[in-house]
Protein backbone atom coordinates (compact mmCIF):
# COMPACT_ATOMS: atom_id res chain seq x y z
CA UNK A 1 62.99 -139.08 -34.63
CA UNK A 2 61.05 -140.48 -37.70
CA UNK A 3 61.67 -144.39 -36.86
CA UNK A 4 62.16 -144.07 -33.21
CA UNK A 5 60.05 -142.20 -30.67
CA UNK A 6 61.91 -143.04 -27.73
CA UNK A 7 63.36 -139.24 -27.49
CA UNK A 8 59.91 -138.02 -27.93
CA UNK A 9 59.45 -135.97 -24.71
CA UNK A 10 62.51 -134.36 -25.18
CA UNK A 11 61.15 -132.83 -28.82
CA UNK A 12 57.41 -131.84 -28.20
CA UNK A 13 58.45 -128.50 -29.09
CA UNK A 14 58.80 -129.58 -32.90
CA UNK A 15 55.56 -128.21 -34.30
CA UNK A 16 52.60 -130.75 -34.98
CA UNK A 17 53.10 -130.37 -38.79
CA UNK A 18 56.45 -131.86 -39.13
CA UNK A 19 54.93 -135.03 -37.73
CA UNK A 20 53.84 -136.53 -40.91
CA UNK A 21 56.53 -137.91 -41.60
CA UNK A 22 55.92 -140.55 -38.79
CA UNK A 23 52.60 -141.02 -40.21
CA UNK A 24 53.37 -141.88 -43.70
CA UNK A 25 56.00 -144.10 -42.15
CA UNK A 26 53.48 -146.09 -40.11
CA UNK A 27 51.26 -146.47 -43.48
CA UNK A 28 54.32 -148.07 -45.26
CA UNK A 29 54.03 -144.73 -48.00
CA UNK A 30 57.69 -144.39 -47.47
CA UNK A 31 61.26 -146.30 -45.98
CA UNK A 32 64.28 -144.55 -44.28
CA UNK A 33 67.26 -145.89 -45.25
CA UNK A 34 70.75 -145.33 -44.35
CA UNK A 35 72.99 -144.26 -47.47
CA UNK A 36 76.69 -144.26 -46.71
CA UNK A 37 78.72 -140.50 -47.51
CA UNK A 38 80.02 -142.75 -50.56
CA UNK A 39 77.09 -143.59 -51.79
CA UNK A 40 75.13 -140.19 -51.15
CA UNK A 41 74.47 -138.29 -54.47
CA UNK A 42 73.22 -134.92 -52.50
CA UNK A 43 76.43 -134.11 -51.62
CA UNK A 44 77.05 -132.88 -55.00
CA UNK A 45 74.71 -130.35 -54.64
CA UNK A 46 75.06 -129.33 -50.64
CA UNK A 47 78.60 -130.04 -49.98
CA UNK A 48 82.21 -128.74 -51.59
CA UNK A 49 83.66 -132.19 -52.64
CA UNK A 50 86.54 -132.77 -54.37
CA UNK A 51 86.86 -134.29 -58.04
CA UNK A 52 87.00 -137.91 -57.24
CA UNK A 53 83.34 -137.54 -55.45
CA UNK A 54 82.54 -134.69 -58.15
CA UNK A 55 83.21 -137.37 -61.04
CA UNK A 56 81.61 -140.55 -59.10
CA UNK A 57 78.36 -138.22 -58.00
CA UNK A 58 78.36 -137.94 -62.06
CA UNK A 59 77.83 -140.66 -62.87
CA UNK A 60 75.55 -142.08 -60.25
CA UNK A 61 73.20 -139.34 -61.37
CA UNK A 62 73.55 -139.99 -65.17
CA UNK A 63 72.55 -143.71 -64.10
CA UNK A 64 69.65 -142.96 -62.50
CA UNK A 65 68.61 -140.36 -65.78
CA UNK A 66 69.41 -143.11 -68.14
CA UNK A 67 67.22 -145.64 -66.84
């Protein structure tokens, strides 16, 4: 809904507020982009994964605290 309005009529019952987000797309504030399940460190913290994506969620995350 963010990138593209073409579904618009069908959501004018979202509330005016949560239309910011198309605004501080427009100003270039902010990019979208797609991050593969793989690749997606929020699953550690929303999902039940098992120890393979527990370990490699890890260390993605100590990465990005190191640096």
């Amino acid at each position: 809904m963010a990138k593209n309005q073409v579904y618009h009529a069908r959501m004018k019952h979202i509330n005016v507020r949560y239309h910011f987000v198309q605004d501080i797309l427009e100003e270039g504030d902010i990019e979208l982009k797609k991050i593969h399940t793989k690749n997606n460190l929020m699953d550690i913290i929303t999902k039940v994964v098992f120890r393979v994506k527990f370990n490699h969620c890890k260390n993605l995350l100590l990465i990005l605290l190191v640096c």
